[in-house]
N, C-alpha and C. Protein backbone atom coordinates (compact mmCIF):
# COMPACT_ATOMS: atom_id res chain seq x y z
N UNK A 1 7.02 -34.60 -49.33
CA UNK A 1 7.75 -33.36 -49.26
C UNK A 1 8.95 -33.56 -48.37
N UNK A 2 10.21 -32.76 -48.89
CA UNK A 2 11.45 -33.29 -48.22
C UNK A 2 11.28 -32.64 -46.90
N UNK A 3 12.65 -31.95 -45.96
CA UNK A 3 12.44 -30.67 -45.15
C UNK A 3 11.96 -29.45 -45.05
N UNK A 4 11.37 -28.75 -44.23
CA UNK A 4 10.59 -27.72 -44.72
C UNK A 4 11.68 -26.44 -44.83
N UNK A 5 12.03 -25.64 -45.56
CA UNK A 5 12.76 -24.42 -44.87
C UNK A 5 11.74 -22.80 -44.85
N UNK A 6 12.29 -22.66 -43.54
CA UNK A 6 10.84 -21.05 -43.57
C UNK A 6 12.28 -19.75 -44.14
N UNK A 7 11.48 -19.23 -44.70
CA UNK A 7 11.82 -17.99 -45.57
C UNK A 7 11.16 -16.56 -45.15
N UNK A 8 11.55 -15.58 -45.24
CA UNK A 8 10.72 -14.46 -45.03
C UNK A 8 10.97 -13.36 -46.44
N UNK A 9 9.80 -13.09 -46.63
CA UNK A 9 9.39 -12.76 -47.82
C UNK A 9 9.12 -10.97 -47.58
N UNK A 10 9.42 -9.94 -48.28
CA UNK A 10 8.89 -8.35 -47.80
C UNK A 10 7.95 -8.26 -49.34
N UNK A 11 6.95 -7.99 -49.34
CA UNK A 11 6.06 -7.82 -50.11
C UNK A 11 4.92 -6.81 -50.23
N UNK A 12 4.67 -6.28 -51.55
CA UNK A 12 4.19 -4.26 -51.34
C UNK A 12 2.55 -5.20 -50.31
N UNK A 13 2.41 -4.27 -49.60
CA UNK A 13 0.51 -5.13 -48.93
C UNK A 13 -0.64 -4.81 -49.92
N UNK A 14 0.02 -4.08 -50.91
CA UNK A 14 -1.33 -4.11 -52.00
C UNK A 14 -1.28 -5.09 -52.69
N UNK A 15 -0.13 -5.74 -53.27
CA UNK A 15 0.18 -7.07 -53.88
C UNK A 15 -0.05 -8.09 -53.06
N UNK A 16 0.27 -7.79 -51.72
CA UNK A 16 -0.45 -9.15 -50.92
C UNK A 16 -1.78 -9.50 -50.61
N UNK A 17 -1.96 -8.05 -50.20
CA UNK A 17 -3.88 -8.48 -50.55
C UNK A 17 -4.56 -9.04 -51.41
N UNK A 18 -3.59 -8.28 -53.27
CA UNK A 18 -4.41 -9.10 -54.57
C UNK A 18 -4.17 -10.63 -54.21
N UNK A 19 -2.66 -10.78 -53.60
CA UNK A 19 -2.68 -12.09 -53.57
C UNK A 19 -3.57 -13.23 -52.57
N UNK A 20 -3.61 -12.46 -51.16
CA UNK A 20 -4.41 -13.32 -50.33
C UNK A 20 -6.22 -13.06 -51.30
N UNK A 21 -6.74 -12.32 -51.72
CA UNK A 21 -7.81 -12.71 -52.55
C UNK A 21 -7.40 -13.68 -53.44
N UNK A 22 -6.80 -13.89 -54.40
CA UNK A 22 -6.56 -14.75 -55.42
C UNK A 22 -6.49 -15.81 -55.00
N UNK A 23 -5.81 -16.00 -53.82
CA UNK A 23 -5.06 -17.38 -53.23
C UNK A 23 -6.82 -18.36 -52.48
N UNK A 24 -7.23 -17.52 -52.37
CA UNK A 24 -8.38 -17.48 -51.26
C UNK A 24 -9.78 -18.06 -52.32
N UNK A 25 -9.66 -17.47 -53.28
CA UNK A 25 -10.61 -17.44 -54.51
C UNK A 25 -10.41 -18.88 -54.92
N UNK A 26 -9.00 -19.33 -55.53
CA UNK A 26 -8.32 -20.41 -55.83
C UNK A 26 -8.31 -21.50 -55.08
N UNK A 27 -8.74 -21.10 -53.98
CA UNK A 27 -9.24 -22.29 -52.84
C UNK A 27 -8.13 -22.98 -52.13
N UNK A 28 -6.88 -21.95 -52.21
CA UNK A 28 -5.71 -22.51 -51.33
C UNK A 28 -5.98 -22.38 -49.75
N UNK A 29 -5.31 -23.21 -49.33
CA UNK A 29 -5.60 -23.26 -47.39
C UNK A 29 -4.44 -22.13 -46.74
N UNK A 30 -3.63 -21.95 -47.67
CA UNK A 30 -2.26 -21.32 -47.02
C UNK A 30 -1.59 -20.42 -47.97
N UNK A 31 -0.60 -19.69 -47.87
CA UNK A 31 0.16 -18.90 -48.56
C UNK A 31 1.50 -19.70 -48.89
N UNK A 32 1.58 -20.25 -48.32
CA UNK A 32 2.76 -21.10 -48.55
C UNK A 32 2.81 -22.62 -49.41
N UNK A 33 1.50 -23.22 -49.72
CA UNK A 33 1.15 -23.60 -50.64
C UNK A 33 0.68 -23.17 -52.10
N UNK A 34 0.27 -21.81 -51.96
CA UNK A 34 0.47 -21.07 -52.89
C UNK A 34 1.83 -20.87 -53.68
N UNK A 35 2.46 -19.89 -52.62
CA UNK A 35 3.99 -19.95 -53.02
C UNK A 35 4.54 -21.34 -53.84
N UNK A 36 4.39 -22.37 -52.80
CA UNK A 36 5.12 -23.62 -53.54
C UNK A 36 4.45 -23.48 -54.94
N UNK A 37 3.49 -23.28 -55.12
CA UNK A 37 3.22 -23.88 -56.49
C UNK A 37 3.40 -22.72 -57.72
N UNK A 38 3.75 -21.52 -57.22
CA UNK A 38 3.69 -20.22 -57.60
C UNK A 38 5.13 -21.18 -58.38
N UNK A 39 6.56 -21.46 -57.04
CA UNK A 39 7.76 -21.80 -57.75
C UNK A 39 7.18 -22.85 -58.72
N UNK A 40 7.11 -23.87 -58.49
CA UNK A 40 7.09 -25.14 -59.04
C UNK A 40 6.33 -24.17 -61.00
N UNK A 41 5.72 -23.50 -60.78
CA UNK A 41 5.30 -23.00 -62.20
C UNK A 41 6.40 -23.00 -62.94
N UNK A 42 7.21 -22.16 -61.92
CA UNK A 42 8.18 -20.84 -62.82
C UNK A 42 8.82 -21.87 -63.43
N UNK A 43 9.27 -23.06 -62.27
CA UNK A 43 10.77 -23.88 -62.39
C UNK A 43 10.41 -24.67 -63.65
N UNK A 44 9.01 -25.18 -63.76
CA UNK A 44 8.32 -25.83 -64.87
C UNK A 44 8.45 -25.40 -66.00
N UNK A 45 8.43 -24.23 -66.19
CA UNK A 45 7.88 -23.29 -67.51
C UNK A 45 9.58 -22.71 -67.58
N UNK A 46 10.61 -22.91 -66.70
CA UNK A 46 11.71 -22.60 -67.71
C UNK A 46 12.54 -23.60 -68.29
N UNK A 47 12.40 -24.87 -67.28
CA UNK A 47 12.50 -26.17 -67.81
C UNK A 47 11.97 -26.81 -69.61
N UNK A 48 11.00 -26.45 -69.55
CA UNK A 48 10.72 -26.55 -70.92
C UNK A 48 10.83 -26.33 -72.00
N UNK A 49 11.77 -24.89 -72.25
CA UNK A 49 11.80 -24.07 -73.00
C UNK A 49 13.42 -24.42 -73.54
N UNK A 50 14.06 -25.84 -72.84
CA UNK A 50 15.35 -25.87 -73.81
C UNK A 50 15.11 -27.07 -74.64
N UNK A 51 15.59 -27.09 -75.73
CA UNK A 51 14.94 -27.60 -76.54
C UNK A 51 15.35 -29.03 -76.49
N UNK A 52 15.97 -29.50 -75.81
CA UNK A 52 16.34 -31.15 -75.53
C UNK A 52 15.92 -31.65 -74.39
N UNK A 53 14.93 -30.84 -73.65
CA UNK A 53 13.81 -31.45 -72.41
C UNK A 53 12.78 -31.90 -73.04
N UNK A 54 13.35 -33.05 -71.71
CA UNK A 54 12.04 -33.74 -71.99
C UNK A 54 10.27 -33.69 -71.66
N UNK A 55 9.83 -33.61 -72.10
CA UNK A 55 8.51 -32.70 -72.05
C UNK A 55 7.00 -33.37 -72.17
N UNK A 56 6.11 -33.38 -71.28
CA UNK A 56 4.92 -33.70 -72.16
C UNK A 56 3.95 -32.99 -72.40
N UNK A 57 2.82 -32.68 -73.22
CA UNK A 57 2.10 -31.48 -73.25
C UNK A 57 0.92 -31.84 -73.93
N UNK A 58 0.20 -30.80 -74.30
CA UNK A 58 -1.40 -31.11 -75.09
C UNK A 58 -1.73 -29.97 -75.45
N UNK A 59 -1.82 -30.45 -76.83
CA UNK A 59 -2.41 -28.96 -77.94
C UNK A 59 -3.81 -29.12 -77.87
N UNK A 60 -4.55 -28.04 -78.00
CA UNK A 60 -5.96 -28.12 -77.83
C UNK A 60 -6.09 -27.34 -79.17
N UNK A 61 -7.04 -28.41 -80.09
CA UNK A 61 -7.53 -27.67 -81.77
C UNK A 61 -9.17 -27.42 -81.56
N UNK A 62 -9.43 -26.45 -82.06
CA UNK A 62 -10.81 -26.00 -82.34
C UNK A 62 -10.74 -26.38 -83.59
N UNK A 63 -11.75 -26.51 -84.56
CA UNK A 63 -11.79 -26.21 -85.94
C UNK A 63 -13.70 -27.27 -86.67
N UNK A 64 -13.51 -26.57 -87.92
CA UNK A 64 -14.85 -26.36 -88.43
C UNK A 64 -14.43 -27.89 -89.41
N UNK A 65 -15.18 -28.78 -89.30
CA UNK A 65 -14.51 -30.08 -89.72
C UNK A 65 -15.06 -30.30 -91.16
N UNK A 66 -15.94 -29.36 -91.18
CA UNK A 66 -16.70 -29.11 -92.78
C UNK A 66 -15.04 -28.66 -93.59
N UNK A 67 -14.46 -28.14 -93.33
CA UNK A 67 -13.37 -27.77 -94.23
C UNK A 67 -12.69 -28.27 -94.83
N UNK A 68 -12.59 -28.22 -96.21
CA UNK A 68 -11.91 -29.10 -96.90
C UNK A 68 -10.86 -29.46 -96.72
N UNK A 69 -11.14 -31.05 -96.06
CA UNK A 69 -9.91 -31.76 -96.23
C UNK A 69 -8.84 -31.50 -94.80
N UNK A 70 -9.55 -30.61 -94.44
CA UNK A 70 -8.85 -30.43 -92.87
C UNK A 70 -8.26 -31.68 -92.12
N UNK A 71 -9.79 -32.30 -91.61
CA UNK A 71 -9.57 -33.56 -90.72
C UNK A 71 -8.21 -34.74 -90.85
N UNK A 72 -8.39 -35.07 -92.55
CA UNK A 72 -7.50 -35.66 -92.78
C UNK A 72 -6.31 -34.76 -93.09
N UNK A 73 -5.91 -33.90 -93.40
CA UNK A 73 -4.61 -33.06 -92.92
C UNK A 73 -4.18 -33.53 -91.27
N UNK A 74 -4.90 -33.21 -90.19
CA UNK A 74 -4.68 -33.49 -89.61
C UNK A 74 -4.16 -34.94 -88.99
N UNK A 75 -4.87 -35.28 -89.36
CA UNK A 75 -4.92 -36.80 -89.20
C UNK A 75 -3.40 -37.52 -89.71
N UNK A 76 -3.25 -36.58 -91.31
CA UNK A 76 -2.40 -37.40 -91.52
C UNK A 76 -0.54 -36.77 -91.13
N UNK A 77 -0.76 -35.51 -90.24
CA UNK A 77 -0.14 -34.82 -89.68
C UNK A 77 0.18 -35.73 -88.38
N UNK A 78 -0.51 -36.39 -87.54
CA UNK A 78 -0.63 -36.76 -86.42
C UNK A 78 0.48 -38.20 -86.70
N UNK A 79 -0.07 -38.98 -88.14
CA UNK A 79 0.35 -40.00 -88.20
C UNK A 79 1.84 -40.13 -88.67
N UNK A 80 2.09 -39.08 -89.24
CA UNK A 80 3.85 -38.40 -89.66
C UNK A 80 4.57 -38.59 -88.16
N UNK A 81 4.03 -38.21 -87.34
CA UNK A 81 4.66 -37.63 -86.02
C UNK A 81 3.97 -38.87 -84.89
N UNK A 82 4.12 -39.87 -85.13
CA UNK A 82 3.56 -40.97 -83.93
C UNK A 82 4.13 -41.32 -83.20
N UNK A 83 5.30 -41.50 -83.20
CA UNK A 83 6.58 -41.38 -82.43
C UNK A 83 6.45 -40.42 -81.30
N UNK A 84 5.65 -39.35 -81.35
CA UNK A 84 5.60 -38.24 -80.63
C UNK A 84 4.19 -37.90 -79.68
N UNK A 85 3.17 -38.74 -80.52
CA UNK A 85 1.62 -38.85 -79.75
C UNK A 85 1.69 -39.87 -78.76
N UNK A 86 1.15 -39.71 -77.93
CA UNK A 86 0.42 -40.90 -77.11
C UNK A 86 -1.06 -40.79 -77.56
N UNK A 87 -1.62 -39.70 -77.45
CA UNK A 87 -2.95 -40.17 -77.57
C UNK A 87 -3.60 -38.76 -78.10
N UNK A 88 -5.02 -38.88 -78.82
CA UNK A 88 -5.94 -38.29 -79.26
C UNK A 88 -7.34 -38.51 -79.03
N UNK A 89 -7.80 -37.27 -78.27
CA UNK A 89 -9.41 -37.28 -77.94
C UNK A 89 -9.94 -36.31 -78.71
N UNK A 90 -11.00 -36.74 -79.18
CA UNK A 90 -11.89 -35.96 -80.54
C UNK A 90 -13.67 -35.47 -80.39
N UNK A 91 -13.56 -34.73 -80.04
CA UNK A 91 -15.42 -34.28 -79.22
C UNK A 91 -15.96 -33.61 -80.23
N UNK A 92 -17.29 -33.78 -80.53
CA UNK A 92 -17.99 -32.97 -81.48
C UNK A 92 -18.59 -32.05 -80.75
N UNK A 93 -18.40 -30.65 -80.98
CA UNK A 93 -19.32 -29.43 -79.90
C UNK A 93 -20.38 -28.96 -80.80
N UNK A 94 -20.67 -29.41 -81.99
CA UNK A 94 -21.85 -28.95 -82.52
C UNK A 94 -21.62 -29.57 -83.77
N UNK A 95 -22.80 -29.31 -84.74
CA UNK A 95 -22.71 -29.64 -86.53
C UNK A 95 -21.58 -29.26 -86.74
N UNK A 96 -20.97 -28.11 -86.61
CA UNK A 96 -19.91 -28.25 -87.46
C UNK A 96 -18.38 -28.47 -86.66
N UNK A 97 -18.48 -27.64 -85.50
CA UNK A 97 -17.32 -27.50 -84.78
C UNK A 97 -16.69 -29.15 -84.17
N UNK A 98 -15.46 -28.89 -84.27
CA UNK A 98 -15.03 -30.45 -83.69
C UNK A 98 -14.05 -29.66 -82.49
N UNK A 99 -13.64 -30.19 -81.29
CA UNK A 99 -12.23 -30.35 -80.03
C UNK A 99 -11.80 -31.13 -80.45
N UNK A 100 -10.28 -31.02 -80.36
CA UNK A 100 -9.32 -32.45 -80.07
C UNK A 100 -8.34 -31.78 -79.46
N UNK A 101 -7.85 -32.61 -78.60
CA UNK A 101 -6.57 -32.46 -77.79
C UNK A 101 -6.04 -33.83 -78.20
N UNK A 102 -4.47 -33.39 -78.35
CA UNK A 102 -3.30 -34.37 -78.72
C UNK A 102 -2.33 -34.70 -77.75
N UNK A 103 -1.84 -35.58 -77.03
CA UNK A 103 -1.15 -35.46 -76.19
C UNK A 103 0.19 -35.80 -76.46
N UNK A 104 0.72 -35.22 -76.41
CA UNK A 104 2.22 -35.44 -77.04
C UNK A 104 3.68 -35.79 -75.75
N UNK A 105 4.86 -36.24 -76.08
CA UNK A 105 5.61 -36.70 -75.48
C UNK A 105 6.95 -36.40 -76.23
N UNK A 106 8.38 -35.90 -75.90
CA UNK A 106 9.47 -35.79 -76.39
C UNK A 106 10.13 -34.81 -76.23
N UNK A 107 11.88 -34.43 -77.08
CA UNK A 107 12.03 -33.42 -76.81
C UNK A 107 11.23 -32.34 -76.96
N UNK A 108 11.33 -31.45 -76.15
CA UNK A 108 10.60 -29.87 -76.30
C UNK A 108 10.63 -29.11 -77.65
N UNK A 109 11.69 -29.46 -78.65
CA UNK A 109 11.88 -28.99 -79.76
C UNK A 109 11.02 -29.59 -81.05
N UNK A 110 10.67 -30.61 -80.75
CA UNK A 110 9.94 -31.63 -81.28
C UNK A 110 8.16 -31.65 -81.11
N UNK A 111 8.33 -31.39 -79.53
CA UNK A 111 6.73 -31.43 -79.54
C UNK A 111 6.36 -29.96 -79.88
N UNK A 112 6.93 -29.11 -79.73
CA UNK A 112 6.71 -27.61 -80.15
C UNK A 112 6.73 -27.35 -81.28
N UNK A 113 7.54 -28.35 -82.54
CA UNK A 113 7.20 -27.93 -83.66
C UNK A 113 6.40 -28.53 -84.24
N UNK A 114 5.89 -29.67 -83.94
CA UNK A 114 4.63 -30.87 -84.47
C UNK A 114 3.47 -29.91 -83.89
N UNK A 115 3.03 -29.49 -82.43
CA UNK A 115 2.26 -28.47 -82.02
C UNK A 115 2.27 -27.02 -83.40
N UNK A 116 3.21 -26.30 -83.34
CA UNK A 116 2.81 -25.34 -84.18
C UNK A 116 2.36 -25.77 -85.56
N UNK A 117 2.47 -26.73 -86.64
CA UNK A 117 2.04 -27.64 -87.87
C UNK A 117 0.94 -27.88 -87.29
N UNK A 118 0.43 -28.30 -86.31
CA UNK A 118 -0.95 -28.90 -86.25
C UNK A 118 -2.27 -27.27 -85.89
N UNK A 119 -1.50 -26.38 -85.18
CA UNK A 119 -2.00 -25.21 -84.90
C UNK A 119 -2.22 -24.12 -86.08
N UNK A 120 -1.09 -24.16 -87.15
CA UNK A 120 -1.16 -23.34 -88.46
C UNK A 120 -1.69 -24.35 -89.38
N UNK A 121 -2.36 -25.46 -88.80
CA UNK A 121 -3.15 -25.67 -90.45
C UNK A 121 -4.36 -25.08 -90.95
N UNK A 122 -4.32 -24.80 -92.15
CA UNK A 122 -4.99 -23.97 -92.89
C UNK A 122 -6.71 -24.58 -92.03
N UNK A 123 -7.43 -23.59 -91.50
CA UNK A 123 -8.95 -24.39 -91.04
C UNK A 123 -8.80 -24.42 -89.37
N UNK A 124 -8.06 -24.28 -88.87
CA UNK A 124 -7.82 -24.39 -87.26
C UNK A 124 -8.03 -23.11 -87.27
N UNK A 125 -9.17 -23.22 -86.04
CA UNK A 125 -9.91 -21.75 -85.76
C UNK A 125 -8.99 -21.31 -84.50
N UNK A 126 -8.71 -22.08 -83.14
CA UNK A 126 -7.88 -21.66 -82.35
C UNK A 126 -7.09 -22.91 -82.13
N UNK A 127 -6.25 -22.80 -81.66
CA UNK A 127 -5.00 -24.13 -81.13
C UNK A 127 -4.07 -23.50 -79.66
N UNK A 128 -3.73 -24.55 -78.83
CA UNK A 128 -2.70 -23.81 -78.06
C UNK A 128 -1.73 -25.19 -77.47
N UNK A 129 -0.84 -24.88 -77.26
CA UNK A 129 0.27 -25.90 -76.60
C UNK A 129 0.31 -25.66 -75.41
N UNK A 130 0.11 -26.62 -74.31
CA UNK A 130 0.54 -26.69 -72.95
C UNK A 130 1.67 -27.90 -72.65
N UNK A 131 2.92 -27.20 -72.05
CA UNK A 131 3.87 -27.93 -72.24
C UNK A 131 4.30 -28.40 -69.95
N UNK A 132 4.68 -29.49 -69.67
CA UNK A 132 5.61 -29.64 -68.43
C UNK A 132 6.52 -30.46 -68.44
N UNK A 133 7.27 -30.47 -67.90
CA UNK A 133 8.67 -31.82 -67.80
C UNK A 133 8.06 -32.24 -66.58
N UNK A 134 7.97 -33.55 -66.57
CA UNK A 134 7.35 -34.32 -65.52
C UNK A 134 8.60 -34.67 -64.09
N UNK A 135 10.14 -34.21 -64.64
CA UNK A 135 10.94 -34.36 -63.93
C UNK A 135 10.99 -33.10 -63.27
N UNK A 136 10.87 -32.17 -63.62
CA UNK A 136 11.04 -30.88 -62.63
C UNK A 136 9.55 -30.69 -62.03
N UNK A 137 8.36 -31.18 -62.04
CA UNK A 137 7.51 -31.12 -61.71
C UNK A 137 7.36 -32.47 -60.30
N UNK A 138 7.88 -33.36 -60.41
CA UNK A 138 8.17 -34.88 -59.95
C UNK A 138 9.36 -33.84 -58.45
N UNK A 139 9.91 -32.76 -58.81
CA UNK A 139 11.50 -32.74 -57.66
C UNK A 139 10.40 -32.20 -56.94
N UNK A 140 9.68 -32.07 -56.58
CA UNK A 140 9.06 -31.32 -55.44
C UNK A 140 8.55 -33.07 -54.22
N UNK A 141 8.26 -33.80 -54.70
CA UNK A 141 8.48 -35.27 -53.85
C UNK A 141 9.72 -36.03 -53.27
């Protein structure tokens, strides 16, 4: 961490209370480690959203693998777009249900639209994209 700078903050005390519970719950030591990471979210999550950042992220697929022809949709969805995977983990949660998370790498415009194709295929029960730029996440060192 570079220099520290102290700030003073005016905040309603009903919002600070939800917050010192939350913070407290969350198992932070301080408010000010909170805070930091409160920014580091925001700065993260607006970073991502232009479409020529660089980004890495992980879609998480639910789906019923009995479905016709799903798996290999997927599969052969994944292999269109390899350029863009690093990697795939595949868990069976029961007879029928399968997890996989995809981990993806590239512009933001890119992994967001290979993410939504893999999330709207016909048979995907839930899907979601979690996206960070490892460079705006990295400026806090």
């Amino acid at each position: 961490m570079g220099d520290l700078s102290r700030i003073g903050v005016a905040i309603d005390t009903q919002l600070l209370r939800r917050f010192d519970r939350f913070i407290a719950h969350k198992g932070y030591q301080n408010r000010s480690e909170a805070f930091r990471d409160l920014i580091r979210d925001r700065l993260v999550g607006s970073a991502v959203v232009a479409p020529n950042a660089f980004v890495v992220g992980t879609v998480t697929l639910i789906y019923d693998h009995h479905t016709r022809l799903l798996p290999e949709k997927l599969t052969d969805l994944q292999h269109e777009h390899h350029h863009v995977i690093i990697s795939t983990l595949h868990a069976h949660l029961d007879h029928e249900s399968c997890l996989e998370v995809v981990v993806l790498r590239g512009k933001s415009k890119e992994v967001q639209k290979l993410a939504d194709r893999l999330i709207s295929t016909k048979g995907v029960q839930h899907g979601r994209l979690v996206m960070s730029s490892p460079e705006t996440a990295a400026d806090h060192h």
